[in-house]
ModelCIF file with pLDDT and N, C-alpha, C, O atoms, coordinates in Angstrom:
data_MODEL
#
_entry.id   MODEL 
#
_entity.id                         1 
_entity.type                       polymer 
_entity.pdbx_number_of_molecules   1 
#
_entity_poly.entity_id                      1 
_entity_poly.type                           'polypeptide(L)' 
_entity_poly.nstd_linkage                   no 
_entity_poly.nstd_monomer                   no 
_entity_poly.pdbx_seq_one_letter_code       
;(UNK)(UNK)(UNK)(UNK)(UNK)(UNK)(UNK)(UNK)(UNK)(UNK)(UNK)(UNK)(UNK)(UNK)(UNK)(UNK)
(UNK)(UNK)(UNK)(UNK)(UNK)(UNK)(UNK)(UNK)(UNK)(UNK)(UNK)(UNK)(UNK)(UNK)(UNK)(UNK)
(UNK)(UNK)(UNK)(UNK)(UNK)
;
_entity_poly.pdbx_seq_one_letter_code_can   XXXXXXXXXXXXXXXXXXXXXXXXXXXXXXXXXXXXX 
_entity_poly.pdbx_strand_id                 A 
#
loop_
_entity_poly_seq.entity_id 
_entity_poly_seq.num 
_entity_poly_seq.mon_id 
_entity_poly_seq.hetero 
1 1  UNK n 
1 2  UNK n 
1 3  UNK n 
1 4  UNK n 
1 5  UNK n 
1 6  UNK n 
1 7  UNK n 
1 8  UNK n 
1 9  UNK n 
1 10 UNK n 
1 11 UNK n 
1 12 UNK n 
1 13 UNK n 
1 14 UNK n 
1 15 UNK n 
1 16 UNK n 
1 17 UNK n 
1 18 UNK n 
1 19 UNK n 
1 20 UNK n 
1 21 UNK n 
1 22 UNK n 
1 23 UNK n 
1 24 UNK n 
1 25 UNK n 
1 26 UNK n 
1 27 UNK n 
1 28 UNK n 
1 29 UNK n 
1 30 UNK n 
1 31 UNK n 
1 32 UNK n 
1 33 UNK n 
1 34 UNK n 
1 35 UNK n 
1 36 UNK n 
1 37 UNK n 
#
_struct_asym.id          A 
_struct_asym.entity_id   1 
#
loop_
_ma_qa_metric.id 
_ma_qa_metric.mode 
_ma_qa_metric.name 
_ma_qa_metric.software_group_id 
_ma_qa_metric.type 
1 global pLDDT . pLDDT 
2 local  pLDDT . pLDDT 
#
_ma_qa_metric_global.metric_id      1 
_ma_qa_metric_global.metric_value   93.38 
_ma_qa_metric_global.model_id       1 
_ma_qa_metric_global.ordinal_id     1 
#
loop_
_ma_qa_metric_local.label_asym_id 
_ma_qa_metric_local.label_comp_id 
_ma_qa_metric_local.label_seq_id 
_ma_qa_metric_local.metric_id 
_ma_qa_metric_local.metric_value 
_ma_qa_metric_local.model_id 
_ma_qa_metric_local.ordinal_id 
A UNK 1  2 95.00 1 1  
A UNK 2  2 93.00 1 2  
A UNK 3  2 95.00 1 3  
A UNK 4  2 95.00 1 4  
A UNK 5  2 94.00 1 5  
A UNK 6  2 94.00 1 6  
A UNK 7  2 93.00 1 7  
A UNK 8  2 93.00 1 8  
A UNK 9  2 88.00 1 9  
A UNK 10 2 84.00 1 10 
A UNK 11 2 88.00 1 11 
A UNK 12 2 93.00 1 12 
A UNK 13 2 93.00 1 13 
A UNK 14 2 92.00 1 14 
A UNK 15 2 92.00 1 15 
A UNK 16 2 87.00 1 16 
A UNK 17 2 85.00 1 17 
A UNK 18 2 90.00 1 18 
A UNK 19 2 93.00 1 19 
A UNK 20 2 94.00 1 20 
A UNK 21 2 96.00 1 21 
A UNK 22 2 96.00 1 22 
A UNK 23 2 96.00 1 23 
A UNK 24 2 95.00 1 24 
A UNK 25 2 95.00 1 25 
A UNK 26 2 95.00 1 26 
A UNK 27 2 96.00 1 27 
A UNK 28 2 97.00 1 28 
A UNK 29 2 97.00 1 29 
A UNK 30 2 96.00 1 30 
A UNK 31 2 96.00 1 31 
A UNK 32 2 96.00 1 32 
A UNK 33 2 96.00 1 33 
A UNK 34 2 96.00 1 34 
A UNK 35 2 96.00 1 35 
A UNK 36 2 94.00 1 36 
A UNK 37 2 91.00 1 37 
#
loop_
_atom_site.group_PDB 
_atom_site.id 
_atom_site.type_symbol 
_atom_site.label_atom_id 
_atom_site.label_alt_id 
_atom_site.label_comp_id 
_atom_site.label_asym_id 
_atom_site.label_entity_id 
_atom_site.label_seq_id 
_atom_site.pdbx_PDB_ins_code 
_atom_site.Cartn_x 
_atom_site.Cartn_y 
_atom_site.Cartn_z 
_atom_site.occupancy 
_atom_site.B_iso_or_equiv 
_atom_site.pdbx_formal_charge 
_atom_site.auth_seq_id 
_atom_site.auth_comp_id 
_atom_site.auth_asym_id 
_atom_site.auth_atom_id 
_atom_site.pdbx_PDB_model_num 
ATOM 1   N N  . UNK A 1 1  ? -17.461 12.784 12.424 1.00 95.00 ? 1  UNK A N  1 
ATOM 2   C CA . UNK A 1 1  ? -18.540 12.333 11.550 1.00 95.00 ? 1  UNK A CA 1 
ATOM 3   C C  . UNK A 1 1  ? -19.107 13.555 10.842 1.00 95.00 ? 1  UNK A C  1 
ATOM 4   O O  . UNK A 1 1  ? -19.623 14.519 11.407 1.00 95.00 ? 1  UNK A O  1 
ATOM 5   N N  . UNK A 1 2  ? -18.937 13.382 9.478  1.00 93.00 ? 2  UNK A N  1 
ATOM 6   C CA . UNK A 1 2  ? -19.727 14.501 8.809  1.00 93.00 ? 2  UNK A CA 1 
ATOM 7   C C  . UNK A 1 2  ? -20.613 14.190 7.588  1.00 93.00 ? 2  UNK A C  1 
ATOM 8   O O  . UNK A 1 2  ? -20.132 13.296 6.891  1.00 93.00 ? 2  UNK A O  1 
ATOM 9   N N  . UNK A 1 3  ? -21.192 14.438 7.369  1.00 95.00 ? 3  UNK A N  1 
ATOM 10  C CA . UNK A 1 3  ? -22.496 13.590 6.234  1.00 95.00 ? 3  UNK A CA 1 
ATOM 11  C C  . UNK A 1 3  ? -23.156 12.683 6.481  1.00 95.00 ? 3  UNK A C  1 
ATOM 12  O O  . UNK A 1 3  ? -24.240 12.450 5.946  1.00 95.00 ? 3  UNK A O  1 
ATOM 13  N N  . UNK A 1 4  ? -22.504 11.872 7.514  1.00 95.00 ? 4  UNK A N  1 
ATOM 14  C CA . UNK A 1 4  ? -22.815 10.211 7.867  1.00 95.00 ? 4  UNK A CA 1 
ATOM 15  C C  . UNK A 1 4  ? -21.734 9.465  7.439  1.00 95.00 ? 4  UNK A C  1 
ATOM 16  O O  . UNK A 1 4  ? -21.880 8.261  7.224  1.00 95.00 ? 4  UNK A O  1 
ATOM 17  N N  . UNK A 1 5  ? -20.262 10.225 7.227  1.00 94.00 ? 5  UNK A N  1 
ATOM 18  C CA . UNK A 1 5  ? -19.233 9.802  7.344  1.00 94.00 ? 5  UNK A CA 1 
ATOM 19  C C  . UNK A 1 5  ? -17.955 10.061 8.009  1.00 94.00 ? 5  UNK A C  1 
ATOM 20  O O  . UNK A 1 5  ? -17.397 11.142 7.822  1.00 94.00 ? 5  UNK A O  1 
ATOM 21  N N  . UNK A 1 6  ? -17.552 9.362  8.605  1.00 94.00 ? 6  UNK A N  1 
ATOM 22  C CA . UNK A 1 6  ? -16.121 9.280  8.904  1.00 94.00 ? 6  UNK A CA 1 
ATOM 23  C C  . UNK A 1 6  ? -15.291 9.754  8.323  1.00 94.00 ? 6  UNK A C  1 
ATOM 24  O O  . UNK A 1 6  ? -14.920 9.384  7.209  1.00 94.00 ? 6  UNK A O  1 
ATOM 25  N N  . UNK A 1 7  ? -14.579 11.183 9.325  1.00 93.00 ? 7  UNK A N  1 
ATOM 26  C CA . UNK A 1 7  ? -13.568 11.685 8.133  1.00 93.00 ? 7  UNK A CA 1 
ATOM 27  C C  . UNK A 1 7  ? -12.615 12.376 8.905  1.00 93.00 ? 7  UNK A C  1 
ATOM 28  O O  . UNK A 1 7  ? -12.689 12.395 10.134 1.00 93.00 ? 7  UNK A O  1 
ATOM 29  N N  . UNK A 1 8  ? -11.506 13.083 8.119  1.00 93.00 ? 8  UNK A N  1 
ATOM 30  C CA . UNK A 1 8  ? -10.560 13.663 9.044  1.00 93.00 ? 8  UNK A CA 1 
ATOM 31  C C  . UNK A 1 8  ? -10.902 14.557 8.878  1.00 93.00 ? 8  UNK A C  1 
ATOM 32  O O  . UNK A 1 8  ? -11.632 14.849 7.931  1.00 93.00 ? 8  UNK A O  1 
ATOM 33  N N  . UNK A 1 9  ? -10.219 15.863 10.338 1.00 88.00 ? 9  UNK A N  1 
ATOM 34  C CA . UNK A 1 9  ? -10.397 17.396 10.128 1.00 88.00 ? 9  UNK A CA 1 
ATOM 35  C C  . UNK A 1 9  ? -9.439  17.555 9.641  1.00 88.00 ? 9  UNK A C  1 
ATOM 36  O O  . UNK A 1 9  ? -8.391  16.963 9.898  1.00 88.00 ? 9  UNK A O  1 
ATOM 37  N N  . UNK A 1 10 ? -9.761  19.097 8.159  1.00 84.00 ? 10 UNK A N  1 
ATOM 38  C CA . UNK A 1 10 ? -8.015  19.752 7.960  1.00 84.00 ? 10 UNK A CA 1 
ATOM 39  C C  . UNK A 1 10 ? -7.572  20.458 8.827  1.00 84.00 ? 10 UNK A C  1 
ATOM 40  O O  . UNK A 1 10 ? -8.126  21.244 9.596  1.00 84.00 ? 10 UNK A O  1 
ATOM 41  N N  . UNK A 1 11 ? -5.897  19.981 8.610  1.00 88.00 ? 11 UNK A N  1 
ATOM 42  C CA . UNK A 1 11 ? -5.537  19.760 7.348  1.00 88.00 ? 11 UNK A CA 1 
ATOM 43  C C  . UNK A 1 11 ? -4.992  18.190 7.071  1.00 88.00 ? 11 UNK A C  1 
ATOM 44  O O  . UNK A 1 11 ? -4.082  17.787 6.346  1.00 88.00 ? 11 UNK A O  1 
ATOM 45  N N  . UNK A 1 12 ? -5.911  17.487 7.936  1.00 93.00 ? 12 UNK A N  1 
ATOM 46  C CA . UNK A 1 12 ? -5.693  15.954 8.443  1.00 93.00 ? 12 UNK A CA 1 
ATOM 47  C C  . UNK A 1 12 ? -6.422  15.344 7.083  1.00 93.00 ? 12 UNK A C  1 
ATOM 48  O O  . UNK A 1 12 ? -7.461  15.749 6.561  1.00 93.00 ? 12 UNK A O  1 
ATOM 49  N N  . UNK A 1 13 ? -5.332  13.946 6.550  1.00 93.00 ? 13 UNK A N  1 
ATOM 50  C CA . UNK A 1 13 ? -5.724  13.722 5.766  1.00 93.00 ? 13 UNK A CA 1 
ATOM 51  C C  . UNK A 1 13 ? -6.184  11.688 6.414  1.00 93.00 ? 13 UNK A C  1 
ATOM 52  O O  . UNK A 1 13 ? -5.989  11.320 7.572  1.00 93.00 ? 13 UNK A O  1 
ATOM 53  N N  . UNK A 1 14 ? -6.545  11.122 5.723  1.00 92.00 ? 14 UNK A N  1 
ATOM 54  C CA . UNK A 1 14 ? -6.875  9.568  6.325  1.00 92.00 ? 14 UNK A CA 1 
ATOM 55  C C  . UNK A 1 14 ? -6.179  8.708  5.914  1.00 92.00 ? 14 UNK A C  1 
ATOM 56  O O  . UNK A 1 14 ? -6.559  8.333  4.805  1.00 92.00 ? 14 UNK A O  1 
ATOM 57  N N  . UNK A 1 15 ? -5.118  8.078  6.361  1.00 92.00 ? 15 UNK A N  1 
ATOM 58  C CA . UNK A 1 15 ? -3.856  7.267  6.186  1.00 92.00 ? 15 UNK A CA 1 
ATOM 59  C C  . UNK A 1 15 ? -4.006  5.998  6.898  1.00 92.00 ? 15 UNK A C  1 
ATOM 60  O O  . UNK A 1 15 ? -3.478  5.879  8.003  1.00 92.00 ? 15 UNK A O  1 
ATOM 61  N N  . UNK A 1 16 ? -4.606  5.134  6.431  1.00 87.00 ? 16 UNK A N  1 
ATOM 62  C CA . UNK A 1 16 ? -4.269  3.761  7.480  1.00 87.00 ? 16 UNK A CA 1 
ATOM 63  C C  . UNK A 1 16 ? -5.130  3.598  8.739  1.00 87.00 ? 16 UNK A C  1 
ATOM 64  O O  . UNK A 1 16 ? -4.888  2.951  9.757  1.00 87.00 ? 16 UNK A O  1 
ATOM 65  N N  . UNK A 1 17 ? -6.276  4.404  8.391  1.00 85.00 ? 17 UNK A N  1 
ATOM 66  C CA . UNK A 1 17 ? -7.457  4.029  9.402  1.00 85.00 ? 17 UNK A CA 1 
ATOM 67  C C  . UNK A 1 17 ? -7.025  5.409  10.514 1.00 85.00 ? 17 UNK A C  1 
ATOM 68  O O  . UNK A 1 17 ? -7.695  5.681  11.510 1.00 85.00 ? 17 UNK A O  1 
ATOM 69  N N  . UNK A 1 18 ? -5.855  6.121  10.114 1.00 90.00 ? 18 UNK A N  1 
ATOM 70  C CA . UNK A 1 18 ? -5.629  7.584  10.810 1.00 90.00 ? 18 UNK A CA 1 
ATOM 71  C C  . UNK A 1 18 ? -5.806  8.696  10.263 1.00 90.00 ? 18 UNK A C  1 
ATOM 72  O O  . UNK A 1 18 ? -5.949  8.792  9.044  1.00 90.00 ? 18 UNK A O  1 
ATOM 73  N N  . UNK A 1 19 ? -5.824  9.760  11.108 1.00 93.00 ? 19 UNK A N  1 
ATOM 74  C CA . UNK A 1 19 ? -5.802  10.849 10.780 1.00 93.00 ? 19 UNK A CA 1 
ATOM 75  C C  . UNK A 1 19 ? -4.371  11.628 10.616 1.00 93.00 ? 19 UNK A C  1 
ATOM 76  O O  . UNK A 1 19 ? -3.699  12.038 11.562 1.00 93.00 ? 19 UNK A O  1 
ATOM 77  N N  . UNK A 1 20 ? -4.026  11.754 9.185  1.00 94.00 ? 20 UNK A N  1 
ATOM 78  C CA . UNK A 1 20 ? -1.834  12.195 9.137  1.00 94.00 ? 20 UNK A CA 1 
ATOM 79  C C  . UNK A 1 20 ? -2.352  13.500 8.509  1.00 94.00 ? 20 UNK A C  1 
ATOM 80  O O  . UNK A 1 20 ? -3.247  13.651 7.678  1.00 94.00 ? 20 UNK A O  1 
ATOM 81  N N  . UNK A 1 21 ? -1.466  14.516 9.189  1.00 96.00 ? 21 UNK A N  1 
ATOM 82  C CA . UNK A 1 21 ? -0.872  15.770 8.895  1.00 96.00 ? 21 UNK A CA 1 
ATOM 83  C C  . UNK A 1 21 ? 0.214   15.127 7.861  1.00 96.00 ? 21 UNK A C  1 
ATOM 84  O O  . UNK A 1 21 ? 1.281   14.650 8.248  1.00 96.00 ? 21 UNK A O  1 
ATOM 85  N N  . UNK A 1 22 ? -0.245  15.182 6.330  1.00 96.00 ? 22 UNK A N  1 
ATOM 86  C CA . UNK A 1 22 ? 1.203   14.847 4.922  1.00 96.00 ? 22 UNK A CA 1 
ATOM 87  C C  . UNK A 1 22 ? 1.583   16.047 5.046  1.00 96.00 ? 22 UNK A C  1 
ATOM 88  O O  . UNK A 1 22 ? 2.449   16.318 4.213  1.00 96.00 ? 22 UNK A O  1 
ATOM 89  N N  . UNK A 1 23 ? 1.270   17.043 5.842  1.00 96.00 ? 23 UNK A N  1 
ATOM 90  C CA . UNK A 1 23 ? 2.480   18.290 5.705  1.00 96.00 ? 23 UNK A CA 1 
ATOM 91  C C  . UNK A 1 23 ? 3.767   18.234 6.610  1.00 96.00 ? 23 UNK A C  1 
ATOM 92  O O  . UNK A 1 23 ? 4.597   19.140 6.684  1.00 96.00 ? 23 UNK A O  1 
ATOM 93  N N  . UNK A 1 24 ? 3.816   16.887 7.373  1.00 95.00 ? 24 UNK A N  1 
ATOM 94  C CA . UNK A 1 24 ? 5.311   17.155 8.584  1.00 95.00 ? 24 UNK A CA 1 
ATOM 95  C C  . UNK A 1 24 ? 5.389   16.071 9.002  1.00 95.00 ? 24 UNK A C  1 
ATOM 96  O O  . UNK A 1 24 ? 5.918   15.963 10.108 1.00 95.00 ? 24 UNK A O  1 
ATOM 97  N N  . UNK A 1 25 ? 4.804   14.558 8.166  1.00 95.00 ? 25 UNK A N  1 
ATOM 98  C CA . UNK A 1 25 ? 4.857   13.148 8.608  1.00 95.00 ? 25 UNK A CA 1 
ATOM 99  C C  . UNK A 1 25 ? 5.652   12.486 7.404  1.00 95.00 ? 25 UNK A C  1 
ATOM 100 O O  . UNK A 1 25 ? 5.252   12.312 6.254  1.00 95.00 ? 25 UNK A O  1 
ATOM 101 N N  . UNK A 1 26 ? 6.835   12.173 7.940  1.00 95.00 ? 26 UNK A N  1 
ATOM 102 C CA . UNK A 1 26 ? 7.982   11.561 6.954  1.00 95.00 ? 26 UNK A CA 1 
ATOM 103 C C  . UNK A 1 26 ? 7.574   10.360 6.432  1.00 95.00 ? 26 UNK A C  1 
ATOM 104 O O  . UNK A 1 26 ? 8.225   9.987  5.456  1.00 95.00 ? 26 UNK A O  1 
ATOM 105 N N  . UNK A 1 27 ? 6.644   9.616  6.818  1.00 96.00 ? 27 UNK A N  1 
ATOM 106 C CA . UNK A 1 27 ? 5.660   8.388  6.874  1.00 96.00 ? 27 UNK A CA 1 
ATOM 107 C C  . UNK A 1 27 ? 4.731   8.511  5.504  1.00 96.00 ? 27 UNK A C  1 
ATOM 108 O O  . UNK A 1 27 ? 4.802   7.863  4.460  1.00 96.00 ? 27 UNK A O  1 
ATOM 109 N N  . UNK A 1 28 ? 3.930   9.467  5.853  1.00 97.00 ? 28 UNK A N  1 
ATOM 110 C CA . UNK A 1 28 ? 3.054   10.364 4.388  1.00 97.00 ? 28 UNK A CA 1 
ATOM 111 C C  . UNK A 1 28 ? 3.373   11.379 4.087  1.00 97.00 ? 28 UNK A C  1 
ATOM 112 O O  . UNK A 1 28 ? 2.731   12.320 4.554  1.00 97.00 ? 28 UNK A O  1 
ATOM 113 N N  . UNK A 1 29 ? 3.960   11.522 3.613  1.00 97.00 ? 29 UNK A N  1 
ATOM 114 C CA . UNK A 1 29 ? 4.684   13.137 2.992  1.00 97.00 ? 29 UNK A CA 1 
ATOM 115 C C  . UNK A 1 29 ? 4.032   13.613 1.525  1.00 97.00 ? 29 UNK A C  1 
ATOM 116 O O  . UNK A 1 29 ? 4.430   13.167 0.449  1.00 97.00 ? 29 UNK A O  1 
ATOM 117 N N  . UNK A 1 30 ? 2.713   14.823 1.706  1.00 96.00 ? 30 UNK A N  1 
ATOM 118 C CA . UNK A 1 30 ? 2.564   14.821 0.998  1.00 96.00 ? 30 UNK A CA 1 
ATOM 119 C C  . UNK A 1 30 ? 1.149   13.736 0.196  1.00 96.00 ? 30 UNK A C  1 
ATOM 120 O O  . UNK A 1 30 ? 0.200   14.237 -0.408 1.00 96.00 ? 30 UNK A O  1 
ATOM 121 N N  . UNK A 1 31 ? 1.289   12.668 0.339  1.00 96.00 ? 31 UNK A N  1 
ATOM 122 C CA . UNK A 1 31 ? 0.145   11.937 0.387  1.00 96.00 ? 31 UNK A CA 1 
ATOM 123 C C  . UNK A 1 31 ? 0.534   10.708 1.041  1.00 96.00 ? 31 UNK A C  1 
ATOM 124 O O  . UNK A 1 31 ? 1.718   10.502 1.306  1.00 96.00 ? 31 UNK A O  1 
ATOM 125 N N  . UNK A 1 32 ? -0.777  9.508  1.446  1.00 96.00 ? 32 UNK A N  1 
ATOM 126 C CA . UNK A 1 32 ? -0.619  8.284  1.731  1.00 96.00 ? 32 UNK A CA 1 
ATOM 127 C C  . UNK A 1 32 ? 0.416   7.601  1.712  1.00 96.00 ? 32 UNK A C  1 
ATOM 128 O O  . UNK A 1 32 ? 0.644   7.525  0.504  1.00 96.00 ? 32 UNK A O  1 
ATOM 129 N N  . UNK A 1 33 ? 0.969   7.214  2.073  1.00 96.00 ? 33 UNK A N  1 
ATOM 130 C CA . UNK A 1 33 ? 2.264   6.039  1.816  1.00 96.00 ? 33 UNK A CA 1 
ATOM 131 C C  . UNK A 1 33 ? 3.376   6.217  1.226  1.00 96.00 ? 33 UNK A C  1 
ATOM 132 O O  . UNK A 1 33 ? 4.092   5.266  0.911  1.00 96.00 ? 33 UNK A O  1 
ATOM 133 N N  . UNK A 1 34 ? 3.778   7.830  0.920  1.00 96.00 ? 34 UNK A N  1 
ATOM 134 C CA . UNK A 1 34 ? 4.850   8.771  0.455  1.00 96.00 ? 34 UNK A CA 1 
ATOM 135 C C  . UNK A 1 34 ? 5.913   9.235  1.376  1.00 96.00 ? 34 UNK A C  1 
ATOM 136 O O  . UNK A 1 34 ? 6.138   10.413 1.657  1.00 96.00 ? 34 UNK A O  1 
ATOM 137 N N  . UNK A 1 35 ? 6.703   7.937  1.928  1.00 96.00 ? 35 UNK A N  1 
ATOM 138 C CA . UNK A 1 35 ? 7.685   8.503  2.933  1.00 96.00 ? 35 UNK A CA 1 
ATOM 139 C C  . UNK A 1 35 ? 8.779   9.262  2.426  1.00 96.00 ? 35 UNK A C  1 
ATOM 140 O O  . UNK A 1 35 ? 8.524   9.826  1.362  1.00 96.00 ? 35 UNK A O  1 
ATOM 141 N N  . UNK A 1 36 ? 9.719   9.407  2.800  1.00 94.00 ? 36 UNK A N  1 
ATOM 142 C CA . UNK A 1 36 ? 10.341  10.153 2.834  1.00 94.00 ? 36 UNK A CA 1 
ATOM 143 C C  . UNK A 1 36 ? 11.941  9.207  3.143  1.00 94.00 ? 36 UNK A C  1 
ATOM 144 O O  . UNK A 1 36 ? 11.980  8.446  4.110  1.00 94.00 ? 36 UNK A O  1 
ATOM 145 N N  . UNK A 1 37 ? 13.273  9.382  2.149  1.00 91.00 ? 37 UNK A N  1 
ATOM 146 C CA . UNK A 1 37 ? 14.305  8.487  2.811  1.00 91.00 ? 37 UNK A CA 1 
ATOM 147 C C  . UNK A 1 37 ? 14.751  8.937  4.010  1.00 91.00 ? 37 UNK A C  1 
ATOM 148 O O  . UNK A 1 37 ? 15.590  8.291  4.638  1.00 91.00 ? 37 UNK A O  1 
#
């Protein structure tokens, strides 16, 4: 919680109600919903 919001720590970004590392998640690569083949 920071401001009075809900948020991720970096370099965690908020994906689907989670917290994704898009630097090494084939899932979000890079941003939200950017998998990877």
């Amino acid at each position: 919680c920071r401001g009075g919001a809900c948020a991720c720590n970096a370099p965690l970004s908020a994906c689907g109600g989670r917290c994704i590392n898009t630097n090494n998640d084939a899932a979000n690569c890079g941003s939200c919903g950017n998998a990877c083949p």
